[in-house]
C-alpha atoms as a PDB file:
ATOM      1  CA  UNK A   1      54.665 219.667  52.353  1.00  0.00           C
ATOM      2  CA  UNK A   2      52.650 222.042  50.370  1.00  0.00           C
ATOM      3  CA  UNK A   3      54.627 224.630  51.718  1.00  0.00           C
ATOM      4  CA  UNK A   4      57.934 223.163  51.103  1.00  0.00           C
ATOM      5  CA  UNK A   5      57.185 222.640  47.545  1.00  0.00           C
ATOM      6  CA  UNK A   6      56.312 226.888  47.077  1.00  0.00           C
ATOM      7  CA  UNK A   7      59.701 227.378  48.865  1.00  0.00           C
ATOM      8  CA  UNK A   8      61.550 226.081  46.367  1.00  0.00           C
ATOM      9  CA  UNK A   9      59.472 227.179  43.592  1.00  0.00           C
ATOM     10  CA  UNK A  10      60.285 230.771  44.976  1.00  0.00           C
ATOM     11  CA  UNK A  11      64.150 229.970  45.063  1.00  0.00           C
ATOM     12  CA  UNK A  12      63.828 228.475  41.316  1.00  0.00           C
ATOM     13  CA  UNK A  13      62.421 232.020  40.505  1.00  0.00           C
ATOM     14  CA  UNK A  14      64.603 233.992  43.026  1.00  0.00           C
ATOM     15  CA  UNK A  15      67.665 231.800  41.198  1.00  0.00           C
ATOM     16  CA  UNK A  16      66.572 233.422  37.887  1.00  0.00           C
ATOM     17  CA  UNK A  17      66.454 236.496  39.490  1.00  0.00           C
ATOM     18  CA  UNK A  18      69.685 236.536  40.864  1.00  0.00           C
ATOM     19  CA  UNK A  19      71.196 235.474  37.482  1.00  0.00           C
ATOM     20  CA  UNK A  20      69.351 237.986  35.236  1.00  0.00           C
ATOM     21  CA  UNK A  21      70.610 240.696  38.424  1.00  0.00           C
ATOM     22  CA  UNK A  22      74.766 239.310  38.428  1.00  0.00           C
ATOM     23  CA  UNK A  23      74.888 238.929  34.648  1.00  0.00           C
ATOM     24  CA  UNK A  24      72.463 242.580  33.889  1.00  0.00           C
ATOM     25  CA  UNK A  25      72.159 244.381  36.821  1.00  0.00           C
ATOM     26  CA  UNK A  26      69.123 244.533  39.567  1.00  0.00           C
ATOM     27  CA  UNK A  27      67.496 247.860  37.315  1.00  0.00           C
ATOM     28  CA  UNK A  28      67.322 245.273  34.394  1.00  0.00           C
ATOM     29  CA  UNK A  29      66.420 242.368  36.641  1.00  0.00           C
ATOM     30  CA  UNK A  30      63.488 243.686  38.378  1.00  0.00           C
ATOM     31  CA  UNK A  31      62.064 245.724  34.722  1.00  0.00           C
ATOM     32  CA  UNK A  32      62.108 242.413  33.520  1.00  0.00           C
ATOM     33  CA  UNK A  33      60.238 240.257  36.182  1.00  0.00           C
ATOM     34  CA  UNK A  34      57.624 242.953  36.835  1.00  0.00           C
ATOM     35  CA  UNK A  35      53.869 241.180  36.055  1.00  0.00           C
ATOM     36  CA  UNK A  36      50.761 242.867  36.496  1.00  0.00           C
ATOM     37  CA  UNK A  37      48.017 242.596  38.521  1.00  0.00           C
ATOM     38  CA  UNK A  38      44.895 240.511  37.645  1.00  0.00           C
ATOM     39  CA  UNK A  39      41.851 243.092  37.725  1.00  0.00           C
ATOM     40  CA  UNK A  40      38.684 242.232  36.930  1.00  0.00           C
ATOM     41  CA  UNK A  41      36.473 243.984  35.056  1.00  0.00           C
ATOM     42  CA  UNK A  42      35.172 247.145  36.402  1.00  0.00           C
ATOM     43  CA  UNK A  43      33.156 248.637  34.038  1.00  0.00           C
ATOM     44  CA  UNK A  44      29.541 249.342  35.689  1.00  0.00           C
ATOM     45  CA  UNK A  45      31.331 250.903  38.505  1.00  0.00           C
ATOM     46  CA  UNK A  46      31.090 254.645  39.355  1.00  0.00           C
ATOM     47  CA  UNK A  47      34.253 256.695  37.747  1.00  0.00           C
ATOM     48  CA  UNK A  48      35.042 258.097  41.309  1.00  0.00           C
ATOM     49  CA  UNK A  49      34.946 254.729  42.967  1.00  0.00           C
ATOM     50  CA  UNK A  50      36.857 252.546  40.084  1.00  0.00           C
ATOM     51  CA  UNK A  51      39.553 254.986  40.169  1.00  0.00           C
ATOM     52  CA  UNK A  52      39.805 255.088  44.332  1.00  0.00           C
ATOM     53  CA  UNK A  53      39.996 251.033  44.282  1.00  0.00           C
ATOM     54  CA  UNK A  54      41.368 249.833  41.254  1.00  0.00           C
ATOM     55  CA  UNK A  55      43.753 252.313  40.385  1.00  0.00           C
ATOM     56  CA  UNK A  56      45.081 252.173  44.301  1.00  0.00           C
ATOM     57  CA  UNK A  57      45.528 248.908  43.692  1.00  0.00           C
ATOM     58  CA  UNK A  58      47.416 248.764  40.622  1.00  0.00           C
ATOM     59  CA  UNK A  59      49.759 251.526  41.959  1.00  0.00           C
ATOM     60  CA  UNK A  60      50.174 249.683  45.608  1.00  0.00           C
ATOM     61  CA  UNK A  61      50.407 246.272  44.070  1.00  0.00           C
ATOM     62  CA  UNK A  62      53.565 248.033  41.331  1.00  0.00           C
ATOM     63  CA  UNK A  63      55.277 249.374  44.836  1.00  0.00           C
ATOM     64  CA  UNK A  64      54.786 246.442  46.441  1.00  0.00           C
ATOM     65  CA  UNK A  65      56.061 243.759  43.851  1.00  0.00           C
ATOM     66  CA  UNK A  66      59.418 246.167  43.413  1.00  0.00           C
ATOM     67  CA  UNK A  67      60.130 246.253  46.824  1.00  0.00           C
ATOM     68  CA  UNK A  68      59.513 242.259  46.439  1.00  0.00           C
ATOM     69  CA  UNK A  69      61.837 241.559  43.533  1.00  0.00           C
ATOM     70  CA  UNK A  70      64.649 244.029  45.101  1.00  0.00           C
ATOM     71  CA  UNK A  71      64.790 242.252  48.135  1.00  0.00           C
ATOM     72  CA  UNK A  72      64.831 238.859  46.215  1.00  0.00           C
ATOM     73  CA  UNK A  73      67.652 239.658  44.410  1.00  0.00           C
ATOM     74  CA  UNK A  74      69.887 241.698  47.159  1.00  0.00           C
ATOM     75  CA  UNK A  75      69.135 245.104  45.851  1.00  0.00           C
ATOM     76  CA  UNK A  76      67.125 246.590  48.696  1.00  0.00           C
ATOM     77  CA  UNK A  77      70.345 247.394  50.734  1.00  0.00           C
ATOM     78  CA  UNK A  78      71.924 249.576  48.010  1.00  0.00           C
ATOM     79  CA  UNK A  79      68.675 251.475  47.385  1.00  0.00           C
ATOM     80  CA  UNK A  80      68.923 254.622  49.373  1.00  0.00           C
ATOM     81  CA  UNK A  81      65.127 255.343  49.934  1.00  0.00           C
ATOM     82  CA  UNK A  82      65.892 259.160  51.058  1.00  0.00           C
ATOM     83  CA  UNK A  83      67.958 259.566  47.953  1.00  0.00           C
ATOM     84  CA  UNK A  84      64.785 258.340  45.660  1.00  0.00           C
ATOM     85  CA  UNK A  85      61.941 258.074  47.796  1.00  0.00           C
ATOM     86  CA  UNK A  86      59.847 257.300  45.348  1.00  0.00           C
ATOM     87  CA  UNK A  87      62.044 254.840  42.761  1.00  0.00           C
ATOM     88  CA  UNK A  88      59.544 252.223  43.261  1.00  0.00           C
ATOM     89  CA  UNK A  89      57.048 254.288  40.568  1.00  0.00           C
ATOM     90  CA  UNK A  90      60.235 253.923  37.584  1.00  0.00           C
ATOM     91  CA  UNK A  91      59.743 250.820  37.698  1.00  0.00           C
ATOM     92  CA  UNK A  92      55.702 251.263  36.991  1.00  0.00           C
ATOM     93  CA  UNK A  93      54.415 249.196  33.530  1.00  0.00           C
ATOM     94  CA  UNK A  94      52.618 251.787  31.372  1.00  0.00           C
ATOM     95  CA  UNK A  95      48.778 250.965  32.855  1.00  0.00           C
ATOM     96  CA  UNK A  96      50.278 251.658  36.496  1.00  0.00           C
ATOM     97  CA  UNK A  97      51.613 254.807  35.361  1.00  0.00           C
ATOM     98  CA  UNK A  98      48.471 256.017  33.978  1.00  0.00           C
ATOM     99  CA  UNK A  99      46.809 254.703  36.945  1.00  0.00           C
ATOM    100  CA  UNK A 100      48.598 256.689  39.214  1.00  0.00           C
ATOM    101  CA  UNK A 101      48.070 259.775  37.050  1.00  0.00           C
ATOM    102  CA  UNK A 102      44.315 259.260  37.345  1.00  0.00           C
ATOM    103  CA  UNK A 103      44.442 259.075  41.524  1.00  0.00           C
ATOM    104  CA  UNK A 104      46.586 262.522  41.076  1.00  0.00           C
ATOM    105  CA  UNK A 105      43.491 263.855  39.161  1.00  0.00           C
ATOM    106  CA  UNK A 106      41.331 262.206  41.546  1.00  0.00           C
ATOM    107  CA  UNK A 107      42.738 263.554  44.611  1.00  0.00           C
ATOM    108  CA  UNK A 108      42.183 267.337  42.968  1.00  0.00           C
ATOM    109  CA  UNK A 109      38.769 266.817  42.340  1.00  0.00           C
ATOM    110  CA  UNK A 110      38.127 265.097  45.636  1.00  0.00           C
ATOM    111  CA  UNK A 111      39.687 268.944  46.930  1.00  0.00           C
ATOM    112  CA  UNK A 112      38.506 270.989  45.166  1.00  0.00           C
ATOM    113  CA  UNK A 113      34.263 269.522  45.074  1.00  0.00           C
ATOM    114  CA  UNK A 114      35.190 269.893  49.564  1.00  0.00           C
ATOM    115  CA  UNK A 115      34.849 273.578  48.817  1.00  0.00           C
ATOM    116  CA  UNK A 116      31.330 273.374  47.350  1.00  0.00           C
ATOM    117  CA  UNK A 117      30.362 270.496  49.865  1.00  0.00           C
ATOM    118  CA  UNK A 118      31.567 269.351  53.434  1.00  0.00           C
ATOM    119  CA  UNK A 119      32.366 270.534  56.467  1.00  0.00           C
ATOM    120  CA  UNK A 120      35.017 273.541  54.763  1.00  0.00           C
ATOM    121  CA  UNK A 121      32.740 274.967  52.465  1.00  0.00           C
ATOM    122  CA  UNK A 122      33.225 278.180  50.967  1.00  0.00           C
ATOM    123  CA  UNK A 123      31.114 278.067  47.867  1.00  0.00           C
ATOM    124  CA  UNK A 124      28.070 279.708  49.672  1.00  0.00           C
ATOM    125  CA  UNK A 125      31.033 282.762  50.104  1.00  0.00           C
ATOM    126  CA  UNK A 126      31.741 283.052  46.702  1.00  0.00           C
ATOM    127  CA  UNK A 127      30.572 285.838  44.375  1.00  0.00           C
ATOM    128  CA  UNK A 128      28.941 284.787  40.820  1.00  0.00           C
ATOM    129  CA  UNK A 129      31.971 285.778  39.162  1.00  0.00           C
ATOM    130  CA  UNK A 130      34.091 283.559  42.008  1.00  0.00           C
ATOM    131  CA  UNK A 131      31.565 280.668  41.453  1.00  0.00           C
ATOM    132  CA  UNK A 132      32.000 280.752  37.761  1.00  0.00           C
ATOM    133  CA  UNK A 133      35.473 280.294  38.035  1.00  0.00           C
ATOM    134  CA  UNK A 134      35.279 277.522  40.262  1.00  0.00           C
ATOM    135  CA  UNK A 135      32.892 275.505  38.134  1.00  0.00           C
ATOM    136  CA  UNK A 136      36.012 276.581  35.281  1.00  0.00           C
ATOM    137  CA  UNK A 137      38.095 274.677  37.133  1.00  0.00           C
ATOM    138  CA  UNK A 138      36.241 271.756  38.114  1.00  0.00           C
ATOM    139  CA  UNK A 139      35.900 271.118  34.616  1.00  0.00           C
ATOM    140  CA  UNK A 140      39.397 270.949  34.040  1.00  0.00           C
ATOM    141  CA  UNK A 141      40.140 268.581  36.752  1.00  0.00           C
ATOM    142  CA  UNK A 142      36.837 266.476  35.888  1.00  0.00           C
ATOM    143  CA  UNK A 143      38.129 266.755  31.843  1.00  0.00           C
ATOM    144  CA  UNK A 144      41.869 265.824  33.224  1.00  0.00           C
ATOM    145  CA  UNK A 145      40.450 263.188  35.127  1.00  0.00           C
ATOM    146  CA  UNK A 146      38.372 261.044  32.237  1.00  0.00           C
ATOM    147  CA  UNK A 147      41.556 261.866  29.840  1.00  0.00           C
ATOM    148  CA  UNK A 148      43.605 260.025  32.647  1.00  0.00           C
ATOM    149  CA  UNK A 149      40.996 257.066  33.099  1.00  0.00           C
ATOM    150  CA  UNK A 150      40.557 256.748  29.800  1.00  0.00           C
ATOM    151  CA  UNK A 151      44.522 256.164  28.980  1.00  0.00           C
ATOM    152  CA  UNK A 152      44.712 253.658  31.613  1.00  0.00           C
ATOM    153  CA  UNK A 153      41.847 251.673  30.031  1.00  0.00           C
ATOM    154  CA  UNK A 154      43.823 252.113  26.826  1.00  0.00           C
ATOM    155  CA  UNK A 155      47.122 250.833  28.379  1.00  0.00           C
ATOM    156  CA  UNK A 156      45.539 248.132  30.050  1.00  0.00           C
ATOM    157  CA  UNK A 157      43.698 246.696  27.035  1.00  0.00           C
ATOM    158  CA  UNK A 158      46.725 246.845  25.233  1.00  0.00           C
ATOM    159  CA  UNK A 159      48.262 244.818  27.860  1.00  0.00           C
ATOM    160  CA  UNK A 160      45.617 242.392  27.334  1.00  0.00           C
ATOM    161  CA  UNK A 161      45.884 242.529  23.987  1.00  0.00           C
ATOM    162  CA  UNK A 162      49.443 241.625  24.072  1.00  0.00           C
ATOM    163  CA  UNK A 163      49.082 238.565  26.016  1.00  0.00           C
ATOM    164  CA  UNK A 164      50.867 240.209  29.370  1.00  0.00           C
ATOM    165  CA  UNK A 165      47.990 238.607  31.667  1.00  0.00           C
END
Protein backbone atom coordinates (compact mmCIF):
# COMPACT_ATOMS: atom_id res chain seq x y z
CA UNK A 1 0.00 0.00 0.00
CA UNK A 2 2.84 2.03 1.21
CA UNK A 3 4.22 1.77 -2.03
CA UNK A 4 1.24 2.69 -3.96
CA UNK A 5 0.79 5.79 -2.04
CA UNK A 6 4.82 7.06 -3.10
CA UNK A 7 3.74 6.18 -6.70
CA UNK A 8 1.44 8.62 -6.93
CA UNK A 9 3.13 11.09 -4.86
CA UNK A 10 5.95 10.79 -7.58
CA UNK A 11 3.34 11.32 -10.49
CA UNK A 12 1.82 14.45 -8.43
CA UNK A 13 5.49 15.77 -8.62
CA UNK A 14 6.36 14.30 -12.09
CA UNK A 15 2.75 16.14 -13.13
CA UNK A 16 4.34 19.45 -11.97
CA UNK A 17 7.21 18.63 -13.74
CA UNK A 18 5.77 18.00 -16.88
CA UNK A 19 3.75 21.27 -16.67
CA UNK A 20 6.59 23.62 -15.59
CA UNK A 21 8.63 21.49 -18.82
CA UNK A 22 5.36 22.02 -21.69
CA UNK A 23 4.57 25.54 -20.50
CA UNK A 24 8.84 26.63 -19.89
CA UNK A 25 10.85 24.20 -21.32
CA UNK A 26 12.79 21.01 -19.64
CA UNK A 27 16.23 23.60 -19.12
CA UNK A 28 13.78 25.72 -16.94
CA UNK A 29 11.97 22.72 -15.52
CA UNK A 30 14.76 20.77 -14.17
CA UNK A 31 16.83 24.43 -12.81
CA UNK A 32 13.84 24.80 -11.00
CA UNK A 33 13.20 21.38 -9.23
CA UNK A 34 16.89 20.86 -8.45
CA UNK A 35 17.17 20.40 -4.26
CA UNK A 36 20.22 19.74 -2.54
CA UNK A 37 21.57 17.19 -0.71
CA UNK A 38 21.25 16.88 3.12
CA UNK A 39 25.00 16.79 4.49
CA UNK A 40 25.76 16.69 7.78
CA UNK A 41 28.17 18.43 9.40
CA UNK A 42 31.68 17.63 8.66
CA UNK A 43 33.72 19.81 10.38
CA UNK A 44 36.31 17.66 12.61
CA UNK A 45 37.05 15.73 9.57
CA UNK A 46 40.48 15.76 7.83
CA UNK A 47 40.49 18.42 4.71
CA UNK A 48 41.68 15.54 2.36
CA UNK A 49 39.00 13.14 3.48
CA UNK A 50 35.87 15.76 3.71
CA UNK A 51 36.63 16.81 0.31
CA UNK A 52 37.03 12.94 -1.18
CA UNK A 53 33.44 12.06 0.51
CA UNK A 54 31.40 14.94 0.80
CA UNK A 55 32.25 16.84 -2.07
CA UNK A 56 31.88 13.36 -4.28
CA UNK A 57 28.79 13.26 -3.00
CA UNK A 58 27.39 16.53 -3.62
CA UNK A 59 28.74 16.40 -7.23
CA UNK A 60 27.33 12.58 -7.83
CA UNK A 61 24.12 13.28 -6.02
CA UNK A 62 23.77 16.95 -8.67
CA UNK A 63 24.43 14.30 -11.75
CA UNK A 64 22.33 11.98 -10.48
CA UNK A 65 19.11 14.06 -9.57
CA UNK A 66 19.45 15.74 -13.36
CA UNK A 67 19.53 12.67 -15.00
CA UNK A 68 16.37 11.96 -12.56
CA UNK A 69 14.30 15.04 -13.34
CA UNK A 70 15.18 14.71 -17.29
CA UNK A 71 13.90 11.44 -17.50
CA UNK A 72 10.76 12.47 -15.43
CA UNK A 73 9.85 14.95 -17.63
CA UNK A 74 10.77 13.29 -21.25
CA UNK A 75 13.94 15.18 -21.77
CA UNK A 76 16.52 12.42 -21.59
CA UNK A 77 15.82 11.33 -25.27
CA UNK A 78 16.62 14.76 -26.78
CA UNK A 79 19.81 15.14 -24.72
CA UNK A 80 22.60 14.04 -26.95
CA UNK A 81 25.18 12.90 -24.25
CA UNK A 82 28.19 12.89 -26.95
CA UNK A 83 27.18 16.36 -27.95
CA UNK A 84 27.47 17.60 -24.05
CA UNK A 85 28.89 14.92 -22.17
CA UNK A 86 29.01 16.63 -19.33
CA UNK A 87 25.53 18.96 -19.30
CA UNK A 88 24.58 17.35 -16.16
CA UNK A 89 27.32 19.88 -14.20
CA UNK A 90 25.10 23.28 -15.84
CA UNK A 91 22.69 22.34 -14.05
CA UNK A 92 25.02 22.28 -10.64
CA UNK A 93 23.52 24.81 -7.60
CA UNK A 94 26.41 27.10 -6.63
CA UNK A 95 27.78 24.71 -3.46
CA UNK A 96 28.01 21.72 -6.11
CA UNK A 97 29.93 23.82 -8.33
CA UNK A 98 32.40 24.77 -5.82
CA UNK A 99 32.41 21.30 -4.71
CA UNK A 100 33.47 19.99 -7.78
CA UNK A 101 36.15 22.66 -8.10
CA UNK A 102 37.62 21.49 -4.79
CA UNK A 103 37.84 17.50 -6.05
CA UNK A 104 39.68 19.19 -9.28
CA UNK A 105 42.17 20.68 -6.72
CA UNK A 106 42.09 17.58 -4.86
CA UNK A 107 42.87 15.28 -7.56
CA UNK A 108 46.22 17.62 -8.32
CA UNK A 109 47.42 17.39 -5.03
CA UNK A 110 46.61 13.72 -4.68
CA UNK A 111 49.27 13.72 -8.12
CA UNK A 112 51.43 15.64 -7.53
CA UNK A 113 52.28 14.50 -3.27
CA UNK A 114 52.61 10.52 -5.55
CA UNK A 115 55.87 12.03 -6.71
CA UNK A 116 57.30 12.65 -3.22
CA UNK A 117 55.58 9.38 -1.85
CA UNK A 118 54.37 5.97 -3.40
CA UNK A 119 55.31 3.54 -5.50
CA UNK A 120 56.39 6.41 -8.59
CA UNK A 121 58.51 8.46 -6.64
CA UNK A 122 60.87 10.74 -8.06
CA UNK A 123 61.50 13.23 -5.32
CA UNK A 124 64.62 11.27 -4.04
CA UNK A 125 65.81 12.20 -8.04
CA UNK A 126 65.35 15.64 -7.76
CA UNK A 127 68.08 18.27 -7.35
CA UNK A 128 67.62 21.06 -4.45
CA UNK A 129 66.78 23.49 -6.96
CA UNK A 130 64.11 20.70 -8.58
CA UNK A 131 62.83 20.02 -4.98
CA UNK A 132 62.30 23.64 -4.29
CA UNK A 133 60.19 23.99 -7.09
CA UNK A 134 58.14 21.18 -6.33
CA UNK A 135 57.38 22.23 -2.78
CA UNK A 136 56.44 25.83 -5.05
CA UNK A 137 53.96 24.05 -6.48
CA UNK A 138 52.48 22.05 -3.89
CA UNK A 139 51.73 25.15 -2.28
CA UNK A 140 49.78 26.38 -4.98
CA UNK A 141 47.66 23.40 -5.33
CA UNK A 142 47.41 23.04 -1.34
CA UNK A 143 46.57 27.21 -1.36
CA UNK A 144 44.05 26.45 -4.49
CA UNK A 145 42.69 23.73 -2.67
CA UNK A 146 41.59 25.53 0.91
CA UNK A 147 40.45 28.66 -1.43
CA UNK A 148 38.14 25.98 -3.15
CA UNK A 149 36.95 24.31 0.25
CA UNK A 150 36.54 27.28 1.74
CA UNK A 151 33.97 28.74 -1.09
CA UNK A 152 32.00 25.68 -0.89
CA UNK A 153 31.56 26.13 2.88
CA UNK A 154 30.61 29.68 1.97
CA UNK A 155 28.03 28.58 -0.69
CA UNK A 156 26.67 26.03 1.37
CA UNK A 157 26.04 28.17 4.46
CA UNK A 158 24.46 30.54 2.38
CA UNK A 159 22.23 27.89 1.23
CA UNK A 160 21.41 27.27 4.71
CA UNK A 161 21.04 30.53 5.42
CA UNK A 162 18.50 30.97 2.81
CA UNK A 163 16.25 28.33 3.92
CA UNK A 164 17.13 25.90 0.68
CA UNK A 165 17.43 22.75 3.15
Amino acid sequence: MSSILALRGEQRENGGLLAVCTARGYRVAIREARTPLQAPDFASTPLRRFVANVCTAEVQHADAQFWQLARACGADAVIDRFETPDIAATYRLPHERCAGRALVWLGHLQSHDSQRRGPWESWSGLSRPRKAVWLRRRRELLHGLLKAISEYRAARAALLQGGGQ
